[in-house]
Structures are given as C-alpha cells and as structure tokens.
Protein backbone atom coordinates (compact mmCIF):
# COMPACT_ATOMS: atom_id res chain seq x y z
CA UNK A 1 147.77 34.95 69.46
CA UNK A 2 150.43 32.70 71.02
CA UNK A 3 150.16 28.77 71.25
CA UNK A 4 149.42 28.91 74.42
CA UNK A 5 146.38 31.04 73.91
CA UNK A 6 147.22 34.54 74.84
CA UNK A 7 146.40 37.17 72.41
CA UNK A 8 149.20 40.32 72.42
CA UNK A 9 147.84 44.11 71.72
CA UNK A 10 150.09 47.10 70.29
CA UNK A 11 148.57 50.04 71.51
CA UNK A 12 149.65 53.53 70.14
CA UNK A 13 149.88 55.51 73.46
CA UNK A 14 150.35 54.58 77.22
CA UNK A 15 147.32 56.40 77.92
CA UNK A 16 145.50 54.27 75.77
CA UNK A 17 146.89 51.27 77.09
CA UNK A 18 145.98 52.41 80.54
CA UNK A 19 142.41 53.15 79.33
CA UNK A 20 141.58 49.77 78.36
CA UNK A 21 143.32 48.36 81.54
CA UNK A 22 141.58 50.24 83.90
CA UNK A 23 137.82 48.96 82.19
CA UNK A 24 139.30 45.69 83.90
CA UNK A 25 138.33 42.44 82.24
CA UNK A 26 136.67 42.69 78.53
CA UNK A 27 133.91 40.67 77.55
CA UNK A 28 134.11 38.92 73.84
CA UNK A 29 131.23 36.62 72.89
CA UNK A 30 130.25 36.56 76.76
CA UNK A 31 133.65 34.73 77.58
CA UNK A 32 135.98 37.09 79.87
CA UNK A 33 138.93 38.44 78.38
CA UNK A 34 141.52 39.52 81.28
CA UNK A 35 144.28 42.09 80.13
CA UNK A 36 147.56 42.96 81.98
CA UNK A 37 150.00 44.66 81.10
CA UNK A 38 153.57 42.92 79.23
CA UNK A 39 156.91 44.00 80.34
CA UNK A 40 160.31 41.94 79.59
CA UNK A 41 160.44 40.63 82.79
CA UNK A 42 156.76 38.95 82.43
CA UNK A 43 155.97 35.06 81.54
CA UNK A 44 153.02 34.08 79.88
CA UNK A 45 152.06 31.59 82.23
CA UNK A 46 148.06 31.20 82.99
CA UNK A 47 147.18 31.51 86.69
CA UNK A 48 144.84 29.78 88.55
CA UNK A 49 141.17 31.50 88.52
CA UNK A 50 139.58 31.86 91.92
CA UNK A 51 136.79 34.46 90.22
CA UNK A 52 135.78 34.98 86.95
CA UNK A 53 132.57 37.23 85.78
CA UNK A 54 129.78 35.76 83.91
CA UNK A 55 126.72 36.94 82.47
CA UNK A 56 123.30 35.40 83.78
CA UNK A 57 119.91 35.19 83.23
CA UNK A 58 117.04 34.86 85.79
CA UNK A 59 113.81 33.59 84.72
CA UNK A 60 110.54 34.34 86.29
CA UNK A 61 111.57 36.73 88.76
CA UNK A 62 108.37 38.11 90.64
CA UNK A 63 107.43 41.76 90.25
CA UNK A 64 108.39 42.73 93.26
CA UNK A 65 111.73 42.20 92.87
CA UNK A 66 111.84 43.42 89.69
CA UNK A 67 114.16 46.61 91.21
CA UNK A 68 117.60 47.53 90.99
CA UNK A 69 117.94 46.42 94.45
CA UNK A 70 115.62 43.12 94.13
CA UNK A 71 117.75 41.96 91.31
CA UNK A 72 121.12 42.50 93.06
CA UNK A 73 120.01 40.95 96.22
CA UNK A 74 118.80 37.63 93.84
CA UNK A 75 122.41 37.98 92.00
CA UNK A 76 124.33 38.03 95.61
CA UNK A 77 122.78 34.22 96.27
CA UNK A 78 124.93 33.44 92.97
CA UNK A 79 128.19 35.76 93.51
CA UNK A 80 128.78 39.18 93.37
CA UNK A 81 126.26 41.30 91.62
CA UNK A 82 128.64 43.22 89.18
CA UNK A 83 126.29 45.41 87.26
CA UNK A 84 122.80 44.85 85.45
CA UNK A 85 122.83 45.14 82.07
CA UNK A 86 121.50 48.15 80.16
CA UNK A 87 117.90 47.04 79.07
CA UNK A 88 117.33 45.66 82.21
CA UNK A 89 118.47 48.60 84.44
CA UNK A 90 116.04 50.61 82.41
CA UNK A 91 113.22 48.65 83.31
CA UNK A 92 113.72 48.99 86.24
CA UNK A 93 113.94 52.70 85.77
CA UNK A 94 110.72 52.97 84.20
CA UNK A 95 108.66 49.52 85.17
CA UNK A 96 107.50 48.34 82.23
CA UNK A 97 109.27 46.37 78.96
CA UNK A 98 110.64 42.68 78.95
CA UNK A 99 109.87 41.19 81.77
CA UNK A 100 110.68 37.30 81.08
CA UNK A 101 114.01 37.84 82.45
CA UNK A 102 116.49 40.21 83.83
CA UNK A 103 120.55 39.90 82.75
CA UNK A 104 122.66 40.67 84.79
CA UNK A 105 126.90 40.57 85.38
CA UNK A 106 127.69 38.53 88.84
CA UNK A 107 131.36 37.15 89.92
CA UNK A 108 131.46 33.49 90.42
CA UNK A 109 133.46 32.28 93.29
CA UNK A 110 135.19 28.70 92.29
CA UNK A 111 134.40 27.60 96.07
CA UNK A 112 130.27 27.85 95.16
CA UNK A 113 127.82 25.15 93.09
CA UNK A 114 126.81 26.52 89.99
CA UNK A 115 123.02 27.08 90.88
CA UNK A 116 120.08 26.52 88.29
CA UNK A 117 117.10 28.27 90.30
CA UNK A 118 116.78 30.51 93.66
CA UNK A 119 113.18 30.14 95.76
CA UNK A 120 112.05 33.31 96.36
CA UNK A 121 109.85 34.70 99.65
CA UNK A 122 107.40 37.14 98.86
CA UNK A 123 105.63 38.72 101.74
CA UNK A 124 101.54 38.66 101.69
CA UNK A 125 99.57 42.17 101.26
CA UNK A 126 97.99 41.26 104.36
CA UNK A 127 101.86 40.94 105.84
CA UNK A 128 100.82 37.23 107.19
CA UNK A 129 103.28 35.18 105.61
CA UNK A 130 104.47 34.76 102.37
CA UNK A 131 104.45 32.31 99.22
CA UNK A 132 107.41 31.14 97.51
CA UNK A 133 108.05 31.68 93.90
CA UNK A 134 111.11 30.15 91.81
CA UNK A 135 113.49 31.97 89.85
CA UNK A 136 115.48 29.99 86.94
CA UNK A 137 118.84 30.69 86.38
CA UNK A 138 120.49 30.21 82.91
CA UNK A 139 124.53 30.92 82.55
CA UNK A 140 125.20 32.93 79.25
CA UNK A 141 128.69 31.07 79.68
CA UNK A 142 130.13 28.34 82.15
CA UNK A 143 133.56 28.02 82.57
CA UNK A 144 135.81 25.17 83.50
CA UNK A 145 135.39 24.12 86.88
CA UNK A 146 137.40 22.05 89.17
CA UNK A 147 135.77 21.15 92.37
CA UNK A 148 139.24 19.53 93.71
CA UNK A 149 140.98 22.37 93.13
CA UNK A 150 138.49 24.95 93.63
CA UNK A 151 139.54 27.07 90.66
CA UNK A 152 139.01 27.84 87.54
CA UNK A 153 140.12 26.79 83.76
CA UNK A 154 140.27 23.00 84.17
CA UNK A 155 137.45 20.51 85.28
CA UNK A 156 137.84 17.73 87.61
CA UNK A 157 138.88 14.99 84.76
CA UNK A 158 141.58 17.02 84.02
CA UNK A 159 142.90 18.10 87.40
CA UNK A 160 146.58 18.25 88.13
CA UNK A 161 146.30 17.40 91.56
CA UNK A 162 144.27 14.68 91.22
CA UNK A 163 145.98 11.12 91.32
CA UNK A 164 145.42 9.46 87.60
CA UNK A 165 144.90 5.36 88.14
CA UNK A 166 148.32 4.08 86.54
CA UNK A 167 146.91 0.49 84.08
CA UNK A 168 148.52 -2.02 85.43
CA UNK A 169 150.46 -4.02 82.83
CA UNK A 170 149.96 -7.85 83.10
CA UNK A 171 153.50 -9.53 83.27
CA UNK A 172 152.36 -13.50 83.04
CA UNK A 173 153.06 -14.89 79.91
CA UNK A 174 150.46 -16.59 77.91
C-alpha cells in the first residue's frame, strides 16, 4: 500500500490479472475494493465516485415479496439491485429459512438520500385495496457522502468546492 491509500498487486500471469479484473469491484470487509489495471503512463490519483456498491439489509419484508423478483423491485427504490446474496436467493428458491431479513448487493447513486425504510403496498385477497407494511433498511457499510458535490469519498465538511469561512483577524490594538 501507497500513502495515498492504494494497494498494488503482482500477479503471475496476464490471464490472471484479467480474471480478477473482469469480477469488477472486490468486496473486503463489505467496503468496495475497485481494481484497474497499472501501466507507466497511469497516476494514482483517486477519482470522484458517482456509484459505489453496498451491501444492505431489509428488515421485515412481507411474505409476499419475499421472491427473487419482490426483493429486486424493493432494492430498485434504493439503487440498482446488483445481486442477492447466496442464503437469501435460496430462500427464495425453496420458501422457507431466515426470514428476518433478506441481503442483498444494490448500487448507490451519489445524487439519492440514503433511505432507512421503504412502505410497502400489499394488495388484499379480496383484491379491494391494500395495507401498507414497512420495510427497514440497514447499510452493511456507508460511504462518504457529499451532497454539494454529489459524489462520493468526502462528506460535506470536507468538500473542496465548498467556500471555508476565512477567521477574521482583529487588527485594533488593545
């Protein structure tokens, strides 16, 4: 690892290399890790983050929706549904197992709110109406968010762009 905070991989083979890169981002301790490949030519600069993936939770999500497809459509009122995660697609497989919440991999856009619960429609059996049920939402990992910017990897107290109040110095003498 640099001091800037990239980490540099020696791989034995370029098929190897190309193996790993084409997996896209990694996930280490459920913080993204996002590879590319080094040439000469290359600086290690860190680039503004429009979209990063994060794991979530959701809490309380009514049987119903308990589907491959009821999950993703949930996960698409947060970002883009990536993938569910193993345990949880099998459940929905076979209906039955942990059902206190699903996990599942969505992209975050830096232009949305972070959201902490969804209300869910369900239709009546009798198909008159519905009644609302509310699904929790707990990030495995949040990442720096500026709001100013609309990126991420920096909150708002530490935005570049932002103008920083300059103390003013008094100049009377005592």
């Amino acid at each position: 690892m640099n001091t800037v905070g990239f980490f540099i991989f020696q791989f034995d083979s370029k098929e190897g290399m190309t193996q790993v890169l084409e997996k896209g981002h990694w996930m280490i301790c459920s913080t993204p890790n996002f590879l590319n490949e080094w040439t000469p030519n290359v600086s290690l600069v860190k680039g503004d983050m429009t979209n990063v993936p994060v794991w979530i939770k959701l809490y309380d999500v009514p049987l119903v929706a308990y589907t491959k497809d009821g999950l993703s459509m949930l996960a698409s009122k947060l970002g883009r549904p990536v993938l569910l995660d193993s345990y949880t697609s099998h459940m929905c497989l076979q209906s039955w197992g942990r059902h206190s919440f699903a996990r599942a991999l969505i992209e975050l856009g830096a232009t949305k709110d972070f959201k902490d619960s969804l209300i869910v429609g369900i239709p009546n059996v009798n198909r008159e109406g519905f009644t609302k049920q509310e699904v929790s939402i707990k990030y495995v990992w949040c990442p720096p968010h500026c709001k100013h910017c609309k990126v991420f990897g920096h909150e708002d107290s530490f935005c570049p762009l932002q103008a920083k109040p300059v103390p003013v110095k008094d100049t009377q003498p005592n």
